[in-house]
Protein backbone atom coordinates (compact mmCIF):
# COMPACT_ATOMS: atom_id res chain seq x y z
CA UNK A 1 15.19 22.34 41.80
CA UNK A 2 14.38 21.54 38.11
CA UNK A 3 14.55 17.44 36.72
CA UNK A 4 16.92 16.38 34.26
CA UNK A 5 13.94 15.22 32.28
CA UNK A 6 12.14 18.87 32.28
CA UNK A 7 15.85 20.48 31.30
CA UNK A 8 16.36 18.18 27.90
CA UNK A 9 11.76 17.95 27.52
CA UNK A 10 10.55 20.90 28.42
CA UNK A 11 6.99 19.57 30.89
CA UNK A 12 4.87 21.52 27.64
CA UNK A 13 6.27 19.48 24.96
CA UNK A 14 5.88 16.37 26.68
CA UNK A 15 2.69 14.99 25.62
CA UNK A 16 3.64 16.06 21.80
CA UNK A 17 6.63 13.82 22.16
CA UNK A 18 4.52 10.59 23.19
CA UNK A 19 1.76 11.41 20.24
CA UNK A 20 4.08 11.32 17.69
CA UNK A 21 6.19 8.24 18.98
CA UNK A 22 3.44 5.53 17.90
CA UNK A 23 3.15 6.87 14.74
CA UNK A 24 6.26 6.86 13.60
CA UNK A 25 6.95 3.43 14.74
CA UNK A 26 3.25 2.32 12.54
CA UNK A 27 4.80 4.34 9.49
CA UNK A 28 8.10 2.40 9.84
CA UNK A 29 6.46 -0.97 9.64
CA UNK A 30 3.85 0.47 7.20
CA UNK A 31 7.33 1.20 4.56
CA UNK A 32 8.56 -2.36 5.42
CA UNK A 33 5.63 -4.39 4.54
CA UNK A 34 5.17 -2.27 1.27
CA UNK A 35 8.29 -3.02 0.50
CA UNK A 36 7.93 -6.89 1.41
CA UNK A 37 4.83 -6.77 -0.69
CA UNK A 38 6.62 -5.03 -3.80
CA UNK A 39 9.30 -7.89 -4.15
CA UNK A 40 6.67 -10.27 -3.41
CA UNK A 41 4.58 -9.66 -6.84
CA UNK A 42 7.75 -8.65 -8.17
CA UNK A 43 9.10 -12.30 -7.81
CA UNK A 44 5.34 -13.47 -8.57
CA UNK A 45 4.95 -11.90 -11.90
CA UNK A 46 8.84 -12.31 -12.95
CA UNK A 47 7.62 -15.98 -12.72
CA UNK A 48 4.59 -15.67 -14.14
CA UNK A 49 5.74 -13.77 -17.13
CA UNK A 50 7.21 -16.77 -19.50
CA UNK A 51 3.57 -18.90 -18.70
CA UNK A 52 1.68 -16.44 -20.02
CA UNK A 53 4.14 -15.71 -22.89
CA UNK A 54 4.42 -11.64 -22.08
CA UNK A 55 7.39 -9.81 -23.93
CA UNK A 56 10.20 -9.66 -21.40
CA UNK A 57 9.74 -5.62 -20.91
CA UNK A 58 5.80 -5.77 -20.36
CA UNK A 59 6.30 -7.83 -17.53
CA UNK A 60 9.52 -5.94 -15.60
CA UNK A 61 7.49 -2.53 -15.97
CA UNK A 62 3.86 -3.85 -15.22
CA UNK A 63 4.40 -3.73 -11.56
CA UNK A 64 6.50 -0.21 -11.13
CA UNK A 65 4.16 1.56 -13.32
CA UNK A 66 1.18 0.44 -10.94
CA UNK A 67 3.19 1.17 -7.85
CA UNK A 68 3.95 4.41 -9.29
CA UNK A 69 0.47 5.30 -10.35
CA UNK A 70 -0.62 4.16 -6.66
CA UNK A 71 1.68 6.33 -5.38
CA UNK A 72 0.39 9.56 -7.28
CA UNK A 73 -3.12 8.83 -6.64
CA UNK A 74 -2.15 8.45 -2.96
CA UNK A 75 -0.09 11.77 -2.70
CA UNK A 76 -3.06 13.33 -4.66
CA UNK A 77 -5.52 12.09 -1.50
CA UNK A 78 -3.46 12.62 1.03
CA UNK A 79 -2.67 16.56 -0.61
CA UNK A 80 -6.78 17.07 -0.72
CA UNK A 81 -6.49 16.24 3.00
């Protein structure tokens, strides 16, 4: 008589079910402190912009442009991979 647990996980998949659990919950928390960080220096440099007498523009694209270059150089690596 079969297990309910080998009829919905087959008993060959079930160590390539666990493996990819952790990781996803890492990648998950990974996304949600980037995007802590980002509205972090966002608020930082929004602030910082009129002491340091930037134009208004400079200062809301300075951080998305680096965020965005990050993010090419990091799909670049990861593609190498």
């Amino acid at each position: 008589m079969r297990m309910l647990s080998d009829l919905i996980v087959p008993s060959d998949m079930d160590g390539c079910l666990k493996v990819h659990a952790g990781s996803v919950g890492i990648k998950i928390f990974g996304g949600i402190m980037l995007g802590m960080c980002f509205l972090l220096f966002n608020s930082l440099l929004s602030s910082m912009g009129p002491l340091v007498s930037w134009p208004a523009l400079l200062m809301a694209l300075t951080l998305p442009l680096l965020c965005f270059l990050l993010a090419l150089v990091g799909l670049r690596w990861v593609s190498k991979a």
